[in-house]
PDB file of N, CA and C in Angstrom:
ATOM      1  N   UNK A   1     -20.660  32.076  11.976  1.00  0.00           N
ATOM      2  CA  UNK A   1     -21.962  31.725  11.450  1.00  0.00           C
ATOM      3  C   UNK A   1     -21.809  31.020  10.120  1.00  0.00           C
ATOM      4  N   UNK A   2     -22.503  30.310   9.637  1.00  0.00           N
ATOM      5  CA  UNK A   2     -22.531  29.282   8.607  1.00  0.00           C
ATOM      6  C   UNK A   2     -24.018  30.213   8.150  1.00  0.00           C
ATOM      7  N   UNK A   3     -23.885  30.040   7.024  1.00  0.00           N
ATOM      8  CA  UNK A   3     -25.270  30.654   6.125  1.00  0.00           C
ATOM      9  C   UNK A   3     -25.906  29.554   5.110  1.00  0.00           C
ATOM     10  N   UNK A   4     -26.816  29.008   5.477  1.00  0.00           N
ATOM     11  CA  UNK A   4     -27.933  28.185   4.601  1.00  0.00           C
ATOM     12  C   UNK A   4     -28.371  29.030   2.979  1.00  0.00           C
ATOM     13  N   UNK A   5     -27.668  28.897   2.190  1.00  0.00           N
ATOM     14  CA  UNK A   5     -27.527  28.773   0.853  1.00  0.00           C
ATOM     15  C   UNK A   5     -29.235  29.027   0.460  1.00  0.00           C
ATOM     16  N   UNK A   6     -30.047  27.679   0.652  1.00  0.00           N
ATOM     17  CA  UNK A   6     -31.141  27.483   0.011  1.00  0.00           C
ATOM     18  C   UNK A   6     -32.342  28.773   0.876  1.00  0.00           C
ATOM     19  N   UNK A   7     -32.288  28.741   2.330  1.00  0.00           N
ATOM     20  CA  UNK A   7     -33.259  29.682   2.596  1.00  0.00           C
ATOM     21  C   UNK A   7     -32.420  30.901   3.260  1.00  0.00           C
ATOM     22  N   UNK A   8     -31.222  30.965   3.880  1.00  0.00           N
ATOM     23  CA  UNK A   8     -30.612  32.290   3.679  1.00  0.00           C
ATOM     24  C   UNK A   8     -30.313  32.565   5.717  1.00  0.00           C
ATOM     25  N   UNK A   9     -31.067  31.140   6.140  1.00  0.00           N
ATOM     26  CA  UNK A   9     -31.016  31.512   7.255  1.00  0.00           C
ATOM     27  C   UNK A   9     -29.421  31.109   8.014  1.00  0.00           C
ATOM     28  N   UNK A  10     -29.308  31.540   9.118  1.00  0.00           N
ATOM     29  CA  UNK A  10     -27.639  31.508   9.876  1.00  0.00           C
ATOM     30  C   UNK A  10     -27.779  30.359  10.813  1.00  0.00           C
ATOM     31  N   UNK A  11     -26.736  29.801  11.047  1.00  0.00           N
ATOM     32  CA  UNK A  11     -26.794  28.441  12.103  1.00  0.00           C
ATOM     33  C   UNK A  11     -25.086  29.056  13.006  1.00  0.00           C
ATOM     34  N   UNK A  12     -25.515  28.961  13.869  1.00  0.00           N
ATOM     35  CA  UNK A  12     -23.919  28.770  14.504  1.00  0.00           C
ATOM     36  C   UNK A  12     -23.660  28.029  14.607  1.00  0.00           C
ATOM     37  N   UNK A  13     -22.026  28.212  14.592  1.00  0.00           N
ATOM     38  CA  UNK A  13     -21.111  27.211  14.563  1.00  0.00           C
ATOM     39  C   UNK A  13     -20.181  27.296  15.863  1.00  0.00           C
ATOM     40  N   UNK A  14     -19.212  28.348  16.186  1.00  0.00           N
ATOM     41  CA  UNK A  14     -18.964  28.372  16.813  1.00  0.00           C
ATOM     42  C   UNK A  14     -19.456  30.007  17.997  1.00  0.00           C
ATOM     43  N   UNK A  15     -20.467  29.421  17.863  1.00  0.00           N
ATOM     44  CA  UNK A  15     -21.261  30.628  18.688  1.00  0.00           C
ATOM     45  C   UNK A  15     -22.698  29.670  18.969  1.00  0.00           C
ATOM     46  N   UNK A  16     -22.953  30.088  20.002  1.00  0.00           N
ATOM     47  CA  UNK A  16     -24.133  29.606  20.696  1.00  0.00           C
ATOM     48  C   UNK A  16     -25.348  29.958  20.100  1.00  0.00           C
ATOM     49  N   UNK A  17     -25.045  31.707  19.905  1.00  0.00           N
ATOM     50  CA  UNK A  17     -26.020  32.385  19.500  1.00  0.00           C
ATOM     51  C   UNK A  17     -25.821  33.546  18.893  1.00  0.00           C
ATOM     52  N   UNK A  18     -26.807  34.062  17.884  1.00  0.00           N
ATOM     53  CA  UNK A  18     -25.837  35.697  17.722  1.00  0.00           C
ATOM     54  C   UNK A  18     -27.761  36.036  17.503  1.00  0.00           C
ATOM     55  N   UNK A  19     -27.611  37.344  18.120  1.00  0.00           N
ATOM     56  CA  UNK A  19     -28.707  38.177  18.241  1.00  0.00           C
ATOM     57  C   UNK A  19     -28.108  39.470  17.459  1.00  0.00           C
ATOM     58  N   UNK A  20     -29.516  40.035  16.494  1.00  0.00           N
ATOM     59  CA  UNK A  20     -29.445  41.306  15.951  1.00  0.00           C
ATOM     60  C   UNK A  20     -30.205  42.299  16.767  1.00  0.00           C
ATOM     61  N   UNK A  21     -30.128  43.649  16.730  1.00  0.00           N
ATOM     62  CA  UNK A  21     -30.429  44.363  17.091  1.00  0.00           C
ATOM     63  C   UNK A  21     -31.600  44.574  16.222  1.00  0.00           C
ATOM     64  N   UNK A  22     -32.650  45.927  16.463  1.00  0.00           N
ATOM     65  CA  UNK A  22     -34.007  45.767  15.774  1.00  0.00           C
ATOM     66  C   UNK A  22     -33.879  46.209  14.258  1.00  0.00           C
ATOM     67  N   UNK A  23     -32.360  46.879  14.010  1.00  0.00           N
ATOM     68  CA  UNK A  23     -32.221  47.056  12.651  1.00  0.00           C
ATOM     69  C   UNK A  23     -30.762  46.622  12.109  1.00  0.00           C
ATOM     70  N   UNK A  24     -30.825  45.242  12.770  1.00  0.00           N
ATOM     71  CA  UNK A  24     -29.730  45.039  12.679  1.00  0.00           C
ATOM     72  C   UNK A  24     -28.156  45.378  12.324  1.00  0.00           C
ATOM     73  N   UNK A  25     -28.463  46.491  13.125  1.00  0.00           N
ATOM     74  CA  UNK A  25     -26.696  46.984  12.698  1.00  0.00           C
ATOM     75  C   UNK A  25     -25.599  46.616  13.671  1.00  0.00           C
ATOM     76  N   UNK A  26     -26.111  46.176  14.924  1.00  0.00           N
ATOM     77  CA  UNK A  26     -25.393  45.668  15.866  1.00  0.00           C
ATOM     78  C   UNK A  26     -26.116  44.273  16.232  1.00  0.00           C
ATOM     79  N   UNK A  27     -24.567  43.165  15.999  1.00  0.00           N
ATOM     80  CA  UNK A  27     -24.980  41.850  16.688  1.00  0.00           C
ATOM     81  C   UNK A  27     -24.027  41.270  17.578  1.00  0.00           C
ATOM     82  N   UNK A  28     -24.732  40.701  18.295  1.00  0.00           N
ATOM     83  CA  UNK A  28     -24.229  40.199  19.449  1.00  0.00           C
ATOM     84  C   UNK A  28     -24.443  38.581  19.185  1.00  0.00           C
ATOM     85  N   UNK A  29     -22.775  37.856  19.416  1.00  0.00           N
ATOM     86  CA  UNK A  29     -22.565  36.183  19.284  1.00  0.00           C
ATOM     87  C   UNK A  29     -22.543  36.170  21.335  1.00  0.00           C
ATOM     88  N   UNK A  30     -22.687  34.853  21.419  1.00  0.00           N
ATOM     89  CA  UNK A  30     -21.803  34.028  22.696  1.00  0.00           C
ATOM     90  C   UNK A  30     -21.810  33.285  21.695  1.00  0.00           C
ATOM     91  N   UNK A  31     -20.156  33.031  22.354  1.00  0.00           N
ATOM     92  CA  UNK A  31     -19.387  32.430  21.828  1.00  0.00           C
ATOM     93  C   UNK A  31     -19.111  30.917  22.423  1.00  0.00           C
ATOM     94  N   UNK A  32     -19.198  29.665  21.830  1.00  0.00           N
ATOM     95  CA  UNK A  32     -19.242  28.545  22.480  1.00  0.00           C
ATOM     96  C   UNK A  32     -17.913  28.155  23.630  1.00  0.00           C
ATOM     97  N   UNK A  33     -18.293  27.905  24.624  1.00  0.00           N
ATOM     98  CA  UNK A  33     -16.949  27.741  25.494  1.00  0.00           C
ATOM     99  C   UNK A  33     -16.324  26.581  25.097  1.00  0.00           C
ATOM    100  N   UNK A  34     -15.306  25.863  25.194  1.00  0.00           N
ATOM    101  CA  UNK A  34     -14.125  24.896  25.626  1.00  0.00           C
ATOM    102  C   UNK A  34     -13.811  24.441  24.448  1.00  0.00           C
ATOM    103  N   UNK A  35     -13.920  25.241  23.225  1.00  0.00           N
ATOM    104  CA  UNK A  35     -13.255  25.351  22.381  1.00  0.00           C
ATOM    105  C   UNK A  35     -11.808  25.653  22.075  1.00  0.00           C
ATOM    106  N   UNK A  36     -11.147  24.383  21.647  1.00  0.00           N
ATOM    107  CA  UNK A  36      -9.470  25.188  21.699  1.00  0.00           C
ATOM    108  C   UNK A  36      -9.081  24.734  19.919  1.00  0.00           C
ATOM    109  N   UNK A  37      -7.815  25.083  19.927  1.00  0.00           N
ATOM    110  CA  UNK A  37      -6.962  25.057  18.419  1.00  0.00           C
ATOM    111  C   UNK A  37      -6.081  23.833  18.919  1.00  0.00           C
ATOM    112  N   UNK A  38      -5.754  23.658  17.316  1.00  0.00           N
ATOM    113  CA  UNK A  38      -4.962  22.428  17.364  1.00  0.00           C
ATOM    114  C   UNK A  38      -3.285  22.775  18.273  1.00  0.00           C
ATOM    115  N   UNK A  39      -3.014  23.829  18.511  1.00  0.00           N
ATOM    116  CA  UNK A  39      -1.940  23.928  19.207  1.00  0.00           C
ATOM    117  C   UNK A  39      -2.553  24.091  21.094  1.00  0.00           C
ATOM    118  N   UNK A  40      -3.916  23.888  21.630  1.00  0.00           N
ATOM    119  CA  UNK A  40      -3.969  24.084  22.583  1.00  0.00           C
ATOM    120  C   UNK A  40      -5.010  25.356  23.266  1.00  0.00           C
ATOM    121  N   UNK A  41      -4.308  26.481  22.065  1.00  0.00           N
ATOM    122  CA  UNK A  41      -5.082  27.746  22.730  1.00  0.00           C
ATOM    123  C   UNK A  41      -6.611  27.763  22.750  1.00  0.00           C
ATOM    124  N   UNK A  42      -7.108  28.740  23.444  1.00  0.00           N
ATOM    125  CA  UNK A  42      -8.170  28.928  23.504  1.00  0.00           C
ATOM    126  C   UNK A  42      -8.969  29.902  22.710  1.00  0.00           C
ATOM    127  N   UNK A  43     -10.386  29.115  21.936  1.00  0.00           N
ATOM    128  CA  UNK A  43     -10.659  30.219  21.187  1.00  0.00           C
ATOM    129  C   UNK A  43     -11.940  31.463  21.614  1.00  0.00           C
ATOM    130  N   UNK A  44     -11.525  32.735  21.509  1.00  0.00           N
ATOM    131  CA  UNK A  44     -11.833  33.973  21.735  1.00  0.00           C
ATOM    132  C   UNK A  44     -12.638  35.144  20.740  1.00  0.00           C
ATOM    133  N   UNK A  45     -12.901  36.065  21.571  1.00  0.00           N
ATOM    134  CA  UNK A  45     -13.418  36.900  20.672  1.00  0.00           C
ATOM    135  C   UNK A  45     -12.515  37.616  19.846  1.00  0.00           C
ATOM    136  N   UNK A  46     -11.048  37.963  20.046  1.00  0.00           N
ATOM    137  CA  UNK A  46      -9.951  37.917  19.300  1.00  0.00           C
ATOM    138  C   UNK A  46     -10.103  37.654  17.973  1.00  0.00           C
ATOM    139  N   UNK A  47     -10.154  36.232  18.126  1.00  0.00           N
ATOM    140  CA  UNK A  47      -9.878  35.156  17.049  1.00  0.00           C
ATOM    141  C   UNK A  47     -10.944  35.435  16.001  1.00  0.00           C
ATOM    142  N   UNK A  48     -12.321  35.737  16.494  1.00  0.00           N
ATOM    143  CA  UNK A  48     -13.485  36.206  15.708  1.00  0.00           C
ATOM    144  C   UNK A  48     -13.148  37.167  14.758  1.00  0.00           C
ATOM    145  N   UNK A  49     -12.502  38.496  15.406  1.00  0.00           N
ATOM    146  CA  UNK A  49     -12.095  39.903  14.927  1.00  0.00           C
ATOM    147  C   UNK A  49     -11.114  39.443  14.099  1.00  0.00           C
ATOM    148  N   UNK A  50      -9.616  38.884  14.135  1.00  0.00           N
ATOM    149  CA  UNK A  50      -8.854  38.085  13.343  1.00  0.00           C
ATOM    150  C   UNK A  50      -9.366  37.778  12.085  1.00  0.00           C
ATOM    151  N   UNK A  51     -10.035  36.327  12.470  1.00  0.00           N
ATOM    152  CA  UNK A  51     -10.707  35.967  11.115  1.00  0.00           C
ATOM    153  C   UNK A  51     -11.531  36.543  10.291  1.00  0.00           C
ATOM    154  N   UNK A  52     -12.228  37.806  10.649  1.00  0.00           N
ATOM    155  CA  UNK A  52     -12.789  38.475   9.324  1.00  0.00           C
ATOM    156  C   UNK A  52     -11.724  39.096   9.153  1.00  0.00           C
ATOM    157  N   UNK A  53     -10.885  40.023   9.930  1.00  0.00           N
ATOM    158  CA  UNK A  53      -9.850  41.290   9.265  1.00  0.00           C
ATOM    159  C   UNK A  53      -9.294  40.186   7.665  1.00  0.00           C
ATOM    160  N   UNK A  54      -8.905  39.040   8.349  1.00  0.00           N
ATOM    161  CA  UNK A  54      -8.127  38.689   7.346  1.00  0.00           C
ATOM    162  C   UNK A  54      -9.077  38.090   5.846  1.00  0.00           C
ATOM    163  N   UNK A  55     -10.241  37.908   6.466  1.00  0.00           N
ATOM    164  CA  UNK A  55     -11.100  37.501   5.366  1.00  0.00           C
ATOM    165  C   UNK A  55     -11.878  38.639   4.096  1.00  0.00           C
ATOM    166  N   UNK A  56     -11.783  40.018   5.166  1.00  0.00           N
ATOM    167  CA  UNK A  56     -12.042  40.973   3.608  1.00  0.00           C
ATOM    168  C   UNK A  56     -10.617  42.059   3.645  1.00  0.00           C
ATOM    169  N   UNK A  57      -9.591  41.923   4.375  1.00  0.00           N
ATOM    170  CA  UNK A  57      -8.906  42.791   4.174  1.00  0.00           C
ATOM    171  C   UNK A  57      -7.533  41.950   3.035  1.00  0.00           C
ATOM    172  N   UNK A  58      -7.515  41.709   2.074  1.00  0.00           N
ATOM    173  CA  UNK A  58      -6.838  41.412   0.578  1.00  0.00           C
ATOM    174  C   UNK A  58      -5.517  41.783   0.902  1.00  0.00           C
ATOM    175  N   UNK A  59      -5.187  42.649   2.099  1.00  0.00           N
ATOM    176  CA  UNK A  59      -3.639  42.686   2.014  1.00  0.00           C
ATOM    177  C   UNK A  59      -3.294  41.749   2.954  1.00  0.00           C
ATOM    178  N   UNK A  60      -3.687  41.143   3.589  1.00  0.00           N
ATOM    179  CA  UNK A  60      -3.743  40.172   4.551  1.00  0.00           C
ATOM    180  C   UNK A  60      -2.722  38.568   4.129  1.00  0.00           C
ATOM    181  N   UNK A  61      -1.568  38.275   4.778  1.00  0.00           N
ATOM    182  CA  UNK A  61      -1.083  36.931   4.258  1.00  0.00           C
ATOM    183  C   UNK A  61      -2.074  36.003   4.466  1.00  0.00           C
ATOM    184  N   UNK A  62      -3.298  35.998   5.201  1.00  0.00           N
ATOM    185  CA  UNK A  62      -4.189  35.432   5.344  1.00  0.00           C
ATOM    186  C   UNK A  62      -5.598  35.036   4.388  1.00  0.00           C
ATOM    187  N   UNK A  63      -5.500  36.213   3.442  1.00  0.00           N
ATOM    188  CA  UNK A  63      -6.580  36.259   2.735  1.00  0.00           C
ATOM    189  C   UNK A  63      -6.773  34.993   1.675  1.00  0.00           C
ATOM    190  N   UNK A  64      -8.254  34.500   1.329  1.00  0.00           N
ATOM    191  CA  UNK A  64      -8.084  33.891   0.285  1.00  0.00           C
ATOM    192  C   UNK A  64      -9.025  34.326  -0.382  1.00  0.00           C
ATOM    193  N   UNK A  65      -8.768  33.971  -1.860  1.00  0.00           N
ATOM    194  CA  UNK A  65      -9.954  34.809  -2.395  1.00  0.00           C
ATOM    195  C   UNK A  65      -9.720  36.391  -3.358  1.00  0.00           C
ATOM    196  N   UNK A  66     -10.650  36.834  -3.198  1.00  0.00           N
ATOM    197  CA  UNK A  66     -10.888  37.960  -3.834  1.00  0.00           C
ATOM    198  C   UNK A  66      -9.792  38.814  -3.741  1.00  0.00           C
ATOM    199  N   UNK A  67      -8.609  39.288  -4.535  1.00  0.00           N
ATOM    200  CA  UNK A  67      -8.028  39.976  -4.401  1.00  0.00           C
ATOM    201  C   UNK A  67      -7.828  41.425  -4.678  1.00  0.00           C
ATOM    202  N   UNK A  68      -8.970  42.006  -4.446  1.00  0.00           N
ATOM    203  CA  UNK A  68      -9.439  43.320  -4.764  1.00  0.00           C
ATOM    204  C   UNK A  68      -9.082  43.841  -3.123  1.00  0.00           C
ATOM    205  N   UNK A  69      -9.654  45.561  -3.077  1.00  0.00           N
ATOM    206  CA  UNK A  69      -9.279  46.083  -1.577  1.00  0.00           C
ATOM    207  C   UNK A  69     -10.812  46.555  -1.527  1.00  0.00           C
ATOM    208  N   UNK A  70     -10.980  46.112   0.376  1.00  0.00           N
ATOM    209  CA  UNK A  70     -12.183  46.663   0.222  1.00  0.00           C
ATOM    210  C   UNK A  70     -12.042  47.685   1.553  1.00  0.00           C
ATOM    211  N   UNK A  71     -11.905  49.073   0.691  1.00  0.00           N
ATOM    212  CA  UNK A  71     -11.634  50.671   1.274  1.00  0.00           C
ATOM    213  C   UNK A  71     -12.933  50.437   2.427  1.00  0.00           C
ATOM    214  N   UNK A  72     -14.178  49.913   1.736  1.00  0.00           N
ATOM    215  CA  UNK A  72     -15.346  50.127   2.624  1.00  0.00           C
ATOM    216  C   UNK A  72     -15.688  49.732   4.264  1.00  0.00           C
ATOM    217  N   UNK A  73     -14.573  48.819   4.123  1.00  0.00           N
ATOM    218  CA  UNK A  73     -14.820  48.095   5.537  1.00  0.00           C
ATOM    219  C   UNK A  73     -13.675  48.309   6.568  1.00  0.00           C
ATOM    220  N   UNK A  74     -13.322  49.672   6.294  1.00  0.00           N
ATOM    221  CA  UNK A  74     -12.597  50.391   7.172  1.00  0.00           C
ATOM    222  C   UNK A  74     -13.520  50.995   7.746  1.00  0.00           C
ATOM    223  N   UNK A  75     -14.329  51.589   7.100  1.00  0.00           N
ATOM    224  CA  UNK A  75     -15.477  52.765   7.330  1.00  0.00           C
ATOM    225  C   UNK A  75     -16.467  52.004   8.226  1.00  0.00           C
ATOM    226  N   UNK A  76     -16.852  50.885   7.625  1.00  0.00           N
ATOM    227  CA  UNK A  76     -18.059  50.524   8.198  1.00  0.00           C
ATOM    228  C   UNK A  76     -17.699  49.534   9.580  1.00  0.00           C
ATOM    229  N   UNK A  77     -16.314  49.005   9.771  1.00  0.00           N
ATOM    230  CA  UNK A  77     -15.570  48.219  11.625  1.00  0.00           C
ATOM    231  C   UNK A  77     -15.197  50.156  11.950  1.00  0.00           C
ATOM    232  N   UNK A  78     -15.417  51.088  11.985  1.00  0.00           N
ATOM    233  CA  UNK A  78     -14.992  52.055  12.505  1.00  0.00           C
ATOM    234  C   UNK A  78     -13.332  51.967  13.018  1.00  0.00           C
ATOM    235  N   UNK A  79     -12.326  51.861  12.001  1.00  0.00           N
ATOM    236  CA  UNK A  79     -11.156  51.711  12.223  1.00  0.00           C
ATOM    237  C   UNK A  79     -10.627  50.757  12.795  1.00  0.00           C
ATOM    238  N   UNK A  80     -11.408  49.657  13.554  1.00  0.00           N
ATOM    239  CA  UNK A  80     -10.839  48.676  14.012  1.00  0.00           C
ATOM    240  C   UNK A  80      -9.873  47.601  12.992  1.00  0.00           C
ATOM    241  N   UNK A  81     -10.054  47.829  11.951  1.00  0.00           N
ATOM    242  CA  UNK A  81      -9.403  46.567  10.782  1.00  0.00           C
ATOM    243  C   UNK A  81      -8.351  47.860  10.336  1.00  0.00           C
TER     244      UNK A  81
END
């Protein structure tokens, strides 16, 4: 999702669509098909989970950015990161 700065609203990018739930704690993307990487592969819901772990988890060779730890978002992916 891409986030509009000026009014706050979400556009996908590589998702078709992402729906919230009525209090939004659970959302649901489709994910755009025939999307691949510059080496070929295909991109997945994997790749989704990937790119945040590495985007708030600071121990990550991946991370850029903020180099603080954020304990919280263990708690709140329920152990998945």
């Amino acid at each position: 999702l891409e986030y509009k700065t000026d009014s706050g609203d979400t556009v996908p990018a590589l998702a078709t669509e992402c729906v919230g739930n009525e209090d939004a704690t659970v959302w649901t993307c489709n994910l755009r098909q025939g999307v691949t990487f510059h080496d070929g592969s295909t991109f997945e819901a994997n790749d989704v989970i990937a790119s945040w772990a590495a985007g708030i988890d600071a121990a990550s060779p991946y991370h850029v950015g903020n180099t603080g730890g954020f304990d919280y978002f263990s708690y709140l992916w329920d152990g998945l990161m």
